[in-house]
Protein backbone atom coordinates (compact mmCIF):
# COMPACT_ATOMS: atom_id res chain seq x y z
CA UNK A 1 -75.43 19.79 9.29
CA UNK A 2 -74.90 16.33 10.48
CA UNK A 3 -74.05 13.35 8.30
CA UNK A 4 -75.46 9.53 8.44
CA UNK A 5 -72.69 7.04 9.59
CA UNK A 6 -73.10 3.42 8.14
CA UNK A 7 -71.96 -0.15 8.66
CA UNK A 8 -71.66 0.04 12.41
CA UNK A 9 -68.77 3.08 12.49
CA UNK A 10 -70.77 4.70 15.19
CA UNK A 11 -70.44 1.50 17.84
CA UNK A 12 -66.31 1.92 17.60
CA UNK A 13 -65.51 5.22 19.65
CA UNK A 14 -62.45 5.22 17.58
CA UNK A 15 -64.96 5.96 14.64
CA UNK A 16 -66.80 8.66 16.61
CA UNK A 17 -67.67 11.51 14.80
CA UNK A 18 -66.00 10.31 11.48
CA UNK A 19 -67.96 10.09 8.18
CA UNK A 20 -67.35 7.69 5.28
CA UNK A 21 -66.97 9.41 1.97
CA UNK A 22 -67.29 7.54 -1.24
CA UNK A 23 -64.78 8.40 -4.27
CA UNK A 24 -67.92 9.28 -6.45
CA UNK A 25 -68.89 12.36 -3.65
CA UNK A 26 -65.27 13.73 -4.51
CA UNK A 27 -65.60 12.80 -8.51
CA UNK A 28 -65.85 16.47 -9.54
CA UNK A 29 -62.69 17.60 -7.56
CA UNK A 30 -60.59 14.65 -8.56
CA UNK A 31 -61.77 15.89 -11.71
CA UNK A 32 -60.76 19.54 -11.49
CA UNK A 33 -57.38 18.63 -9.47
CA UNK A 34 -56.40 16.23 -12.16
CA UNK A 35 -53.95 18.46 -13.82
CA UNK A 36 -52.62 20.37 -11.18
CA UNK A 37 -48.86 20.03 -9.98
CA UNK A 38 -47.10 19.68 -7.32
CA UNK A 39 -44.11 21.93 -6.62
CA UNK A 40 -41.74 21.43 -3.50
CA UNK A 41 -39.28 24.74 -2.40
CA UNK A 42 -36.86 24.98 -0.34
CA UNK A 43 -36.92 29.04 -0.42
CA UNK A 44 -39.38 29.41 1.42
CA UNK A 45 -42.54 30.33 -0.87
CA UNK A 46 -45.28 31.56 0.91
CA UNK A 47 -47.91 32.27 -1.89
CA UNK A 48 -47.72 31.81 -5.60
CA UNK A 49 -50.26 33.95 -7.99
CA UNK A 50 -51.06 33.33 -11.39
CA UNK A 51 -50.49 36.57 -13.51
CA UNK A 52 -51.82 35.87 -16.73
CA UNK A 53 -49.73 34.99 -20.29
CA UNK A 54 -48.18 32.44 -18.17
CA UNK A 55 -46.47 34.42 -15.89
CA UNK A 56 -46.39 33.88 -12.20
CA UNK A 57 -45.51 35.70 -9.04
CA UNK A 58 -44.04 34.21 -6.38
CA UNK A 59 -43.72 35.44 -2.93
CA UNK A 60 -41.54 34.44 -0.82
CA UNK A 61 -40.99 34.81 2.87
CA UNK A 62 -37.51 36.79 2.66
CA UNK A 63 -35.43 38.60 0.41
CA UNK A 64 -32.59 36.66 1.30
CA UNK A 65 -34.89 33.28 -0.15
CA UNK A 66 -36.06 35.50 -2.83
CA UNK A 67 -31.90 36.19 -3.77
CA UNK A 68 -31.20 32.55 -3.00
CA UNK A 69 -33.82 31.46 -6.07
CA UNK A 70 -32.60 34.49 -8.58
CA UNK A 71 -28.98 33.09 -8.35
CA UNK A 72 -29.48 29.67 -7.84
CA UNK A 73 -29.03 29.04 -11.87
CA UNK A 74 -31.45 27.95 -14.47
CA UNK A 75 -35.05 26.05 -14.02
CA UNK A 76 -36.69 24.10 -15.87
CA UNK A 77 -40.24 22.41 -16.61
CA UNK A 78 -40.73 19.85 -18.64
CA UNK A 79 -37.81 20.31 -20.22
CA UNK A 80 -38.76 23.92 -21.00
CA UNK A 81 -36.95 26.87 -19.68
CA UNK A 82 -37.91 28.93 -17.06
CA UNK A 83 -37.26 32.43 -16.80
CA UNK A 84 -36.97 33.88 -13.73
CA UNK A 85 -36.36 37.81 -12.71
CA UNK A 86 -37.05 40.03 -9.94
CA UNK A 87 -40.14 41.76 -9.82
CA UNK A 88 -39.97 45.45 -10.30
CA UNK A 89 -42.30 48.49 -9.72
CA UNK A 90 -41.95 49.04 -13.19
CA UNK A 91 -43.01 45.41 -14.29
CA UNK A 92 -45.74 45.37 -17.60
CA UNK A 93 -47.12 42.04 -18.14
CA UNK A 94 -48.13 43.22 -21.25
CA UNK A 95 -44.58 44.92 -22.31
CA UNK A 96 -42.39 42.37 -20.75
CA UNK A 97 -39.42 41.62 -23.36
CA UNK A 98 -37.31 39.19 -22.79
CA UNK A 99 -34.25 39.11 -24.18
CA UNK A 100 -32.23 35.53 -22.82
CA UNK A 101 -33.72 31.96 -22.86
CA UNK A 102 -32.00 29.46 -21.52
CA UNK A 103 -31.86 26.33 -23.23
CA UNK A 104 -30.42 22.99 -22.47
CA UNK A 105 -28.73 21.04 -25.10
CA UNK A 106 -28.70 17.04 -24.93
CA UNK A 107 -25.63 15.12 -26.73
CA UNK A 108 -26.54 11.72 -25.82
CA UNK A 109 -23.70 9.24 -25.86
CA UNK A 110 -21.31 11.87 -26.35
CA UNK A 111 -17.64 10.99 -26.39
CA UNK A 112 -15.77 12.63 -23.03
CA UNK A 113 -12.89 13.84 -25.32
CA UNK A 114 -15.27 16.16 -27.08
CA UNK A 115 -16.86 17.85 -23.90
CA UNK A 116 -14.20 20.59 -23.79
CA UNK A 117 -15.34 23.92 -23.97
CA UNK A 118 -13.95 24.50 -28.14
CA UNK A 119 -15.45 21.02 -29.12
CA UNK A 120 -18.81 21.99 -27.37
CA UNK A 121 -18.86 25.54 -28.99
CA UNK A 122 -18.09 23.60 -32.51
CA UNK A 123 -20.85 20.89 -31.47
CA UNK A 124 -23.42 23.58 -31.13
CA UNK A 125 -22.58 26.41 -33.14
């Protein structure tokens, strides 16, 4: 397989064997990256697989990382909860109840004297 270099890249030995390729050649993987995200971990993920019914498995590289996410606290994407749990032998993607959602409740502008914790239990019921 070889590839045609253009506009005098193959006189610079810098340039040798580099190719030149246009943003239209890589048009239909822009395309199909487009939505995809980003994450950054510091627990050492070493694979991530998507389940189905938006679920996800993630490996990680020790239990001690995989302990280190379960009790770091709550997540959050987009402003949606998270759920995350160990994965069990017993685990049914298709019988998986959950029971607790965490949510996160925004009180914009409110006053500090109300943020104790009888005020905040009044405030949201």
């Amino acid at each position: 397989m070889g590839f045609e270099k253009t506009n005098g890249m193959e006189d610079n030995p810098v340039n040798k064997g580099m190719v030149k390729i246009e943003m239209e050649e890589v048009a239909l993987e822009i395309e199909y990256w487009k939505n995809a995200i980003i994450c950054y971990g510091k627990w050492g993920v070493e694979k991530v697989c998507l389940m189905g019914n938006g679920i996800f498995l993630v490996i990680s590289s020790s239990k001690e990382n995989t302990n280190s996410v379960l009790t770091f606290g709550y997540y959050f994407f987009d402003l949606k909860p998270l759920i995350v749990k160990p994965w069990t032998p017993k685990f049914n993607i298709s019988k998986e109840d959950i029971k607790r959602v965490p949510i996160w409740v925004r009180l914009p502008n409110l006053d500090i004297k109300y943020l104790g914790e009888r005020s905040l239990y009044k405030i949201i019921g």
